[in-house]
C-alpha atoms as a PDB file:
ATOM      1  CA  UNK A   1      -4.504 -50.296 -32.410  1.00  0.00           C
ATOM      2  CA  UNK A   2      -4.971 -53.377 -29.862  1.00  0.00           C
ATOM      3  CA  UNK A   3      -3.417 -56.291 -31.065  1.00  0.00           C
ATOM      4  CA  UNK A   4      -6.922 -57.844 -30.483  1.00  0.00           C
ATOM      5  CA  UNK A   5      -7.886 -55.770 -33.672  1.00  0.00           C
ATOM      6  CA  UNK A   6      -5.419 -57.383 -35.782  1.00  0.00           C
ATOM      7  CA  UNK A   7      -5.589 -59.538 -38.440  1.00  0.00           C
ATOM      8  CA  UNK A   8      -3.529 -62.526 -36.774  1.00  0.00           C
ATOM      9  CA  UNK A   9      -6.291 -61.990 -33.587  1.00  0.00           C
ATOM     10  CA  UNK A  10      -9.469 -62.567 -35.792  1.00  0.00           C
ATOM     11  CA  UNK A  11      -8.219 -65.623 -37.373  1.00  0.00           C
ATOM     12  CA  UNK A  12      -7.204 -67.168 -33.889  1.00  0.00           C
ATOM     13  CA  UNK A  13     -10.974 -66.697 -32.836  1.00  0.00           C
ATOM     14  CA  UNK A  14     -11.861 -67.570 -36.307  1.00  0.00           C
ATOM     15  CA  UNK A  15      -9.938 -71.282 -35.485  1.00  0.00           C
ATOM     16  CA  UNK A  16     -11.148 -70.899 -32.320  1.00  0.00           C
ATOM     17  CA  UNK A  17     -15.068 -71.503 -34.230  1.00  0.00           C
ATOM     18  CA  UNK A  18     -15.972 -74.812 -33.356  1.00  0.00           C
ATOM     19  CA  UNK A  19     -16.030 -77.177 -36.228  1.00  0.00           C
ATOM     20  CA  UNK A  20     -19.380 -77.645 -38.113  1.00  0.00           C
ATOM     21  CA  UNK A  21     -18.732 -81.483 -37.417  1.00  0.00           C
ATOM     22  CA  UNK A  22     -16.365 -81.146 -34.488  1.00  0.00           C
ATOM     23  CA  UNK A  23     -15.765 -84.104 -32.270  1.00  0.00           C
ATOM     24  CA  UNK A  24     -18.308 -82.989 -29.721  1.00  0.00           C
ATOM     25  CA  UNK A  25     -21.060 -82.498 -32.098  1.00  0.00           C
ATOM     26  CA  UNK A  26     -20.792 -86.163 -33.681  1.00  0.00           C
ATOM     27  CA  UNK A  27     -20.876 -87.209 -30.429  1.00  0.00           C
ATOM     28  CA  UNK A  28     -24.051 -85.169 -29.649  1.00  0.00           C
ATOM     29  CA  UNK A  29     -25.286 -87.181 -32.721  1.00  0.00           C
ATOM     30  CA  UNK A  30     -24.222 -90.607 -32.205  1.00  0.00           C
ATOM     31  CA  UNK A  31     -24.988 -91.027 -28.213  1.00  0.00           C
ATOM     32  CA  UNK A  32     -29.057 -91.029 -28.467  1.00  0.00           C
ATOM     33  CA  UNK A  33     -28.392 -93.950 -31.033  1.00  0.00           C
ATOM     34  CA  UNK A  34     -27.171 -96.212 -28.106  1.00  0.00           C
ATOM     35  CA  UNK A  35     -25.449 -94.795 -24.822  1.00  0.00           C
ATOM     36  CA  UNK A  36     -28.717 -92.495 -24.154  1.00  0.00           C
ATOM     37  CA  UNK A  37     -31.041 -93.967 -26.384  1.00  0.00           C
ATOM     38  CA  UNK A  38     -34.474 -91.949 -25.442  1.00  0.00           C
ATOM     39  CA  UNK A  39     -36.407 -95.371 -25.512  1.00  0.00           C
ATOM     40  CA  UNK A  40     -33.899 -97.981 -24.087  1.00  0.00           C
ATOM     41  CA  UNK A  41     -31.830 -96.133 -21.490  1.00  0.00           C
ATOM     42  CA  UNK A  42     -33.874 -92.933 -20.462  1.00  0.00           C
ATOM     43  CA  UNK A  43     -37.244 -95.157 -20.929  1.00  0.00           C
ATOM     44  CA  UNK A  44     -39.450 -92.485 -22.941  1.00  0.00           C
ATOM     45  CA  UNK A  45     -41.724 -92.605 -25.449  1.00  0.00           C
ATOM     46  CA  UNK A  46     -42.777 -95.912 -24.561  1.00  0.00           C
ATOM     47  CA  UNK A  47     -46.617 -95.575 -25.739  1.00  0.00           C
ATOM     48  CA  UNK A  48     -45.879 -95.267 -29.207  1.00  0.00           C
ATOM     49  CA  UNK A  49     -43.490 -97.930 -29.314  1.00  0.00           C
ATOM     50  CA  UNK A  50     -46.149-100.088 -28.587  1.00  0.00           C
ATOM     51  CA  UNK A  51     -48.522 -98.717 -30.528  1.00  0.00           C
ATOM     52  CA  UNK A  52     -47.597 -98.139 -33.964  1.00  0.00           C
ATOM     53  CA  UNK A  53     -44.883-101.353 -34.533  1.00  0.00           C
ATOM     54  CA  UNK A  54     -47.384-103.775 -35.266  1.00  0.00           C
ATOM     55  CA  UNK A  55     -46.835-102.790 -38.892  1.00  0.00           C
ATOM     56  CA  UNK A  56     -42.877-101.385 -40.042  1.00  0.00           C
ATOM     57  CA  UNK A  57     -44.557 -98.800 -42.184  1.00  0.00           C
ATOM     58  CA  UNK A  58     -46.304 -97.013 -39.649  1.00  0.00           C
ATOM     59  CA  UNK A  59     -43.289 -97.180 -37.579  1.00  0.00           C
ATOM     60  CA  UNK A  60     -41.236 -95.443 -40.231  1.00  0.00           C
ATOM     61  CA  UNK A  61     -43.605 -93.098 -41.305  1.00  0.00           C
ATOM     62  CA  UNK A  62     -44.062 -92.317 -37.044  1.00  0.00           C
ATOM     63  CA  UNK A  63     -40.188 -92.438 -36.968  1.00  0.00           C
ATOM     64  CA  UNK A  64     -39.334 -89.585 -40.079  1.00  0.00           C
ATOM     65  CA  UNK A  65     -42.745 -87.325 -37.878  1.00  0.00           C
ATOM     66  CA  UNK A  66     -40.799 -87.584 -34.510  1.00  0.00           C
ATOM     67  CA  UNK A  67     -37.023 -86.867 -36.624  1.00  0.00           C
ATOM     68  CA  UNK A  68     -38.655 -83.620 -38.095  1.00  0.00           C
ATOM     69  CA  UNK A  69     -40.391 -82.373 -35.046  1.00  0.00           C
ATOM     70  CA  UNK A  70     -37.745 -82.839 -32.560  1.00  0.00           C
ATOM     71  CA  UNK A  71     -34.990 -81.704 -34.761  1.00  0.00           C
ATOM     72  CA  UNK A  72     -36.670 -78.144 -35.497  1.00  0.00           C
ATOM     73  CA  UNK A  73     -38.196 -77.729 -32.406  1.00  0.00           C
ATOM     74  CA  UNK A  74     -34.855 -77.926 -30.646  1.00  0.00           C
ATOM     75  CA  UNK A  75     -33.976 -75.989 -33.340  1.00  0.00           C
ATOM     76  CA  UNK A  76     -36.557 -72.877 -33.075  1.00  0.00           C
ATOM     77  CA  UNK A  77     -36.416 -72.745 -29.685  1.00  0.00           C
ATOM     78  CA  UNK A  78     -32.639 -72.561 -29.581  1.00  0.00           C
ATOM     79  CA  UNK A  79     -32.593 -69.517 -31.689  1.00  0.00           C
ATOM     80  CA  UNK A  80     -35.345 -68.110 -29.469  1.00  0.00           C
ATOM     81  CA  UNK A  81     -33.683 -69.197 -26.453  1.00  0.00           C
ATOM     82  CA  UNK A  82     -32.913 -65.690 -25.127  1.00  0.00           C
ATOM     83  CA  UNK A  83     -36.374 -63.930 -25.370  1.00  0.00           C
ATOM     84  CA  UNK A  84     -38.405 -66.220 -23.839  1.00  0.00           C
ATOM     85  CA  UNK A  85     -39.256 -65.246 -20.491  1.00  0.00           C
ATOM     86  CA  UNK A  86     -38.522 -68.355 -18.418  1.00  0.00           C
ATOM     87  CA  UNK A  87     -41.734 -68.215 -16.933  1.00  0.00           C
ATOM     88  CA  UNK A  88     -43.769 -68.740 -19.618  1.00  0.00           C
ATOM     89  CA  UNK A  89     -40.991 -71.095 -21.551  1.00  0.00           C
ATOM     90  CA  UNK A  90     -43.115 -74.225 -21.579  1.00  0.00           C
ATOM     91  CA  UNK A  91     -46.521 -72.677 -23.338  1.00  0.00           C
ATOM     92  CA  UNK A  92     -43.588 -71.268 -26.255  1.00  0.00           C
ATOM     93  CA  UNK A  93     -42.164 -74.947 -25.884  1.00  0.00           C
ATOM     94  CA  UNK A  94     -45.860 -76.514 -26.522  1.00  0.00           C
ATOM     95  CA  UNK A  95     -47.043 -74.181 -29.543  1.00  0.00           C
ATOM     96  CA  UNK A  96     -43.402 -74.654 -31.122  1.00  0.00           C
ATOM     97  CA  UNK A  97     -43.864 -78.687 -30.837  1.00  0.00           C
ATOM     98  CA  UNK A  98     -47.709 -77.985 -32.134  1.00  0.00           C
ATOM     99  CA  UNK A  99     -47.481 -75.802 -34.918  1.00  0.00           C
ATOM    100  CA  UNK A 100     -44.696 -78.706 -36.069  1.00  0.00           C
ATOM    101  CA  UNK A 101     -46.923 -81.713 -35.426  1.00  0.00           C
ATOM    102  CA  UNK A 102     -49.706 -80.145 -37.067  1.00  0.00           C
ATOM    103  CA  UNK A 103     -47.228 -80.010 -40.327  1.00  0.00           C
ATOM    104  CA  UNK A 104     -46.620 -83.468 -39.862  1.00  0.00           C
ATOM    105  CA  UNK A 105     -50.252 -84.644 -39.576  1.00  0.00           C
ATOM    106  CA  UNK A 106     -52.075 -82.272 -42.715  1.00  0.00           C
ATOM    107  CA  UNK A 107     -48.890 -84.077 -44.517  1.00  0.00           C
ATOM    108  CA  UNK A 108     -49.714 -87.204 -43.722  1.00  0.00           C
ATOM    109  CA  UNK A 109     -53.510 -87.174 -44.679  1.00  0.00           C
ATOM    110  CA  UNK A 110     -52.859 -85.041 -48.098  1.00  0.00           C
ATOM    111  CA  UNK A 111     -50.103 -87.513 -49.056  1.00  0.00           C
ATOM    112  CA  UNK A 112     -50.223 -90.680 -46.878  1.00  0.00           C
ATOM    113  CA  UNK A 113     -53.804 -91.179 -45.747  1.00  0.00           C
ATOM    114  CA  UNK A 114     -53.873 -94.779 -45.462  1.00  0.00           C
ATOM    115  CA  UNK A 115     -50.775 -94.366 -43.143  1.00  0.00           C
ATOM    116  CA  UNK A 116     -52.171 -91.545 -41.421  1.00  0.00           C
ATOM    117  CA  UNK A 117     -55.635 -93.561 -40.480  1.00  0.00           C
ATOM    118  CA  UNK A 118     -53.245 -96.525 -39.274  1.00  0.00           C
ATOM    119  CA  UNK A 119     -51.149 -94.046 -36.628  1.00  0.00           C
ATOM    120  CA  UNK A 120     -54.513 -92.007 -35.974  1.00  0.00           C
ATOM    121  CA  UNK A 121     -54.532 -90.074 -32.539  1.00  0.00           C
ATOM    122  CA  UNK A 122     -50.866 -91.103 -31.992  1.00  0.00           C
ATOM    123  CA  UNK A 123     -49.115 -88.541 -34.882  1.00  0.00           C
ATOM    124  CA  UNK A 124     -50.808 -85.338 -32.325  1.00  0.00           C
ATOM    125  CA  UNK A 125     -49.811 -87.545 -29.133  1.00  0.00           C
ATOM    126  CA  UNK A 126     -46.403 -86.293 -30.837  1.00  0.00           C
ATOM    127  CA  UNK A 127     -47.068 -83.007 -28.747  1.00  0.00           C
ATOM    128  CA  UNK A 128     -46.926 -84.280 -25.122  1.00  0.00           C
ATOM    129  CA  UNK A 129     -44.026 -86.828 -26.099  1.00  0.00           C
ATOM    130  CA  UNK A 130     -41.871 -86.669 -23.003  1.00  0.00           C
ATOM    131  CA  UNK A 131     -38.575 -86.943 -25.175  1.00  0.00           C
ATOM    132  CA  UNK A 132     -39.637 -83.755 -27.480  1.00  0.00           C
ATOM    133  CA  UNK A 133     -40.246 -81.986 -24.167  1.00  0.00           C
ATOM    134  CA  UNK A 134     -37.412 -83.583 -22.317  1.00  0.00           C
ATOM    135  CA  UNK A 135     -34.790 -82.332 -25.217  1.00  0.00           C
ATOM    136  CA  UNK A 136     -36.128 -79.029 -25.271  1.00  0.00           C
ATOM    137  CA  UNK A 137     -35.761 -78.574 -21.610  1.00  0.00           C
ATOM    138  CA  UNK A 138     -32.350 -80.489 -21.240  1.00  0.00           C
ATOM    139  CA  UNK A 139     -30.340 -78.862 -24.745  1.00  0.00           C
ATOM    140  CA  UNK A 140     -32.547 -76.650 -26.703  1.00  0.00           C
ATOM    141  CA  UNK A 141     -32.549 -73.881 -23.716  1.00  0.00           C
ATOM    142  CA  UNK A 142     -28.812 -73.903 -23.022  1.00  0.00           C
ATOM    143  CA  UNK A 143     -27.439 -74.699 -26.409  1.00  0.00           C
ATOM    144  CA  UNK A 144     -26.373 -72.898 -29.519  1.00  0.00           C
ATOM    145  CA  UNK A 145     -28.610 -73.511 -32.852  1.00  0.00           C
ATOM    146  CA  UNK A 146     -26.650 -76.196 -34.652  1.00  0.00           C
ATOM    147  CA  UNK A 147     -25.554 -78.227 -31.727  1.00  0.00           C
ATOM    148  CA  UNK A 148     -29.249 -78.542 -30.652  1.00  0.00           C
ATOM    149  CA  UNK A 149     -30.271 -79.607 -34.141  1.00  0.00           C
ATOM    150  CA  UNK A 150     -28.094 -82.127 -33.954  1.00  0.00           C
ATOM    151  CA  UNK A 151     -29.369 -83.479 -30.764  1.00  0.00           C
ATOM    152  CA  UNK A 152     -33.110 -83.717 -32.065  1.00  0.00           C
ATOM    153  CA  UNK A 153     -31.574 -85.455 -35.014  1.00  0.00           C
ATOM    154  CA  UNK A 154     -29.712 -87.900 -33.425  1.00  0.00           C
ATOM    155  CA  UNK A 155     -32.623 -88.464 -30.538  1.00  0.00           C
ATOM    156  CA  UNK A 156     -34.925 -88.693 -33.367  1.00  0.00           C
ATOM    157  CA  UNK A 157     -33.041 -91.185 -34.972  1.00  0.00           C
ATOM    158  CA  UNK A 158     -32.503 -93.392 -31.923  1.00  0.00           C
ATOM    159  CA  UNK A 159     -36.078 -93.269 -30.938  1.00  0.00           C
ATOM    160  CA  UNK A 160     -36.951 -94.661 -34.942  1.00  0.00           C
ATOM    161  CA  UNK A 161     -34.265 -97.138 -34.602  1.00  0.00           C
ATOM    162  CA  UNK A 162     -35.983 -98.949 -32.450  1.00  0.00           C
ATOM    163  CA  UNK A 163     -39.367 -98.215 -33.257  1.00  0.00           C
ATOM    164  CA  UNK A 164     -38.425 -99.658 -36.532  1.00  0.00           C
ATOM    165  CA  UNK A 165     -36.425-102.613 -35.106  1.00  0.00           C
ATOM    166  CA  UNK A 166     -39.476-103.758 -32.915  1.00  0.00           C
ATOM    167  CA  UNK A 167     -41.722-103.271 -36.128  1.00  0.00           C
ATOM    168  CA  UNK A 168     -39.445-106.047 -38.458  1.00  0.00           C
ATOM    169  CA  UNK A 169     -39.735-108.132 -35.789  1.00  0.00           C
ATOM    170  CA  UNK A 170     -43.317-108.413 -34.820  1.00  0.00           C
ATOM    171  CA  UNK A 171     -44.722-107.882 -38.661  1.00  0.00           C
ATOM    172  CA  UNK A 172     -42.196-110.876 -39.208  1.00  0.00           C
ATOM    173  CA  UNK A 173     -43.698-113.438 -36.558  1.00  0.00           C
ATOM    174  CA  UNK A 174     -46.733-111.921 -36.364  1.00  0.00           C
ATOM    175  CA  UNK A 175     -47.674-111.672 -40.348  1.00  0.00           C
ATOM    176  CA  UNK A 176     -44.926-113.667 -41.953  1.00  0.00           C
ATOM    177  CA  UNK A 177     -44.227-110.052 -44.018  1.00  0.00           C
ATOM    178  CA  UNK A 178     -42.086-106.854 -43.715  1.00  0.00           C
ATOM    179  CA  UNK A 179     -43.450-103.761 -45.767  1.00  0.00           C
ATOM    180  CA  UNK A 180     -46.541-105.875 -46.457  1.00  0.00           C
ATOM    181  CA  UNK A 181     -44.282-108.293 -48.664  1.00  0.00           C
ATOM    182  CA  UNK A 182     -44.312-111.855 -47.586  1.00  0.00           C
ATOM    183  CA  UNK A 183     -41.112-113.201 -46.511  1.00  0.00           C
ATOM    184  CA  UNK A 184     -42.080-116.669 -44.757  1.00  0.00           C
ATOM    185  CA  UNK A 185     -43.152-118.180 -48.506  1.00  0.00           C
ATOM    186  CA  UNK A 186     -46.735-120.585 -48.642  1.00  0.00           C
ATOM    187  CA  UNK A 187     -44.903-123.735 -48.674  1.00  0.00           C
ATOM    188  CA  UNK A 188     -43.951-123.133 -44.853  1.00  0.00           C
ATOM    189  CA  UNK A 189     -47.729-121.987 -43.816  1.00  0.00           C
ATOM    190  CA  UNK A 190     -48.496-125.519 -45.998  1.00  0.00           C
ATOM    191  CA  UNK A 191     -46.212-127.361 -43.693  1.00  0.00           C
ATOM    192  CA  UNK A 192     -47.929-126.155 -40.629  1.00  0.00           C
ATOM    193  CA  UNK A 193     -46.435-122.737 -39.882  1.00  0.00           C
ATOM    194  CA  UNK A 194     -48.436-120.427 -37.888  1.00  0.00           C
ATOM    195  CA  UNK A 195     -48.138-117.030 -37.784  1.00  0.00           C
ATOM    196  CA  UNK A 196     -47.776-115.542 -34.016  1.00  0.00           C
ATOM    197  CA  UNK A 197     -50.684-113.954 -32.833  1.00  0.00           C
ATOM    198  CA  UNK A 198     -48.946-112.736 -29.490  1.00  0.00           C
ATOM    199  CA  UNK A 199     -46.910-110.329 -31.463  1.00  0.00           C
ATOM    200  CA  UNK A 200     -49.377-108.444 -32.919  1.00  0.00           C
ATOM    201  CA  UNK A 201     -50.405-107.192 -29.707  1.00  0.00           C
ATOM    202  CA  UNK A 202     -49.505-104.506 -27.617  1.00  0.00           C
ATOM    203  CA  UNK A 203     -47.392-106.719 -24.808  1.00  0.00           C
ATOM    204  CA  UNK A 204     -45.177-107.893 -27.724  1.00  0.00           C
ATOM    205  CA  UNK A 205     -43.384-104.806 -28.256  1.00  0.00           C
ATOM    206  CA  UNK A 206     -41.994-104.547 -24.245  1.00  0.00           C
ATOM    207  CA  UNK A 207     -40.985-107.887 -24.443  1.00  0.00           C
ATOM    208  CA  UNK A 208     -38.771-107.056 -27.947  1.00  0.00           C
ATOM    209  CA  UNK A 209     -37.813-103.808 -26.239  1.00  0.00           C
ATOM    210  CA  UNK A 210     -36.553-106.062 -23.469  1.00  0.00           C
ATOM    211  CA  UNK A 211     -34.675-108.208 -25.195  1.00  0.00           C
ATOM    212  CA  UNK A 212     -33.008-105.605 -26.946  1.00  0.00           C
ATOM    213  CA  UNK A 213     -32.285-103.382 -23.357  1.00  0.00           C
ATOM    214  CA  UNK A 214     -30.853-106.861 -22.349  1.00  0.00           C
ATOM    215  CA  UNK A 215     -28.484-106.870 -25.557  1.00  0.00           C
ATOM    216  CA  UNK A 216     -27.270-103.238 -25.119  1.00  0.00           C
ATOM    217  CA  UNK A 217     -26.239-103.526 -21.779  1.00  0.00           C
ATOM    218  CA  UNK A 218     -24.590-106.912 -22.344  1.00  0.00           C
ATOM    219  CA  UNK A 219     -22.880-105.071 -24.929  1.00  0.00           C
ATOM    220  CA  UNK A 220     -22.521-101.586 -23.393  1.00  0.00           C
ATOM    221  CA  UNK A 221     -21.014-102.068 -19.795  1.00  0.00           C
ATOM    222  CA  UNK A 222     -21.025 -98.589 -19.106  1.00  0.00           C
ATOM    223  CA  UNK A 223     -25.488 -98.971 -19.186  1.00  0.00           C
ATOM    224  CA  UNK A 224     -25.288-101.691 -16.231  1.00  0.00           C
ATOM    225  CA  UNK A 225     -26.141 -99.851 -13.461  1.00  0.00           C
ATOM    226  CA  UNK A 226     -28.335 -97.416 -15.447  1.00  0.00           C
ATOM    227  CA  UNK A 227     -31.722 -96.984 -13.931  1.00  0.00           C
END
């Protein structure tokens, strides 16, 4: 008998298993959230961000749709990644990301419907969403099952975070509220406070998304001389 066939040989390769939570795979995780944050470093998914953060709720509810679709798309296609034929990979790519948005949108309108009239066409826009595509091109295709759910995860998650963050802040100046409850209280609006109308329009959420690209890379030397 081989020494390969011994006991002692199948627990080295069983040690040699990497770790459900190993080092690399947190950091697979964690890096969308800020060192290649889909929105602010790789600059995708842009459109949405300015549509649906007039309102936080919207942006949450647009936030959890892109989390699930990403993270089992990457997911599926990682466990099919060896019988698709490479030539037709991007039609198995599109009905994958479809069959999951259409989940997402039935959901919303059985459950959610006010929500789902307030993100309208923008829930199916999921589809062509050049960071669903981009991670199943990049990592799905290359990567084992687990490691590629984390990266939809944790690209889902950094494309929310700031979906969300650009949400609080134009609700806030732009309807004094955050989850429809009123924060700036009557007594200020009796004083003379005025809501801001600029930020309840499209052009408010680049500048926002600006401010905060301008933050990160003060913060994050190694995004300087990103592009």
């Amino acid at each position: 008998m081989s020494t390969e066939d011994t006991p002692a040989a199948d627990l080295v390769k069983e040690k040699k298993r990497e770790a459900i939570f190993s080092k690399k795979n947190i950091q697979t995780l964690r890096d969308p959230l800020d060192d290649t944050n889909p929105i602010t470093v790789q600059v995708l998914g842009i459109c949405s961000a300015l549509a649906v953060t007039v309102q936080v709720m919207p942006a949450l509810i647009m936030s959890l749709g892109v989390i699930f679709v990403i993270a089992f798309s990457n997911l599926i296609i990682s466990l099919l990644r060896h019988t698709i034929p490479n030539r037709i990979r991007i039609i198995v790519q599109l009905i994958v990301v479809a069959l999951l948005v259409t989940l997402v949108d039935q959901f919303l309108k059985a459950f959610m419907f006010d929500v789902s009239k307030k993100l309208s066409v923008f829930v199916g826009l999921i589809i062509t969403n050049c960071i669903v595509m981009g991670r199943l091109e990049a990592f799905a295709l290359s990567q084992k099952p687990w490691p590629a759910f984390l990266d939809g995860i944790g690209n889902g998650v950094g494309y929310g975070l700031i979906l969300i963050v650009v949400a609080i802040f134009r609700e806030f100046f732009g309807a004094g509220a955050i989850l429809g409850y009123q924060i700036v209280p009557q007594a200020a609006y009796d004083m003379g406070y005025v809501n801001n109308g600029l930020m309840v329009l499209p052009p408010a959420a680049l500048f926002v998304i600006g401010i905060y690209i301008w933050w990160q890379r003060s913060r994050n030397k190694k995004l300087v001389n990103v592009s």
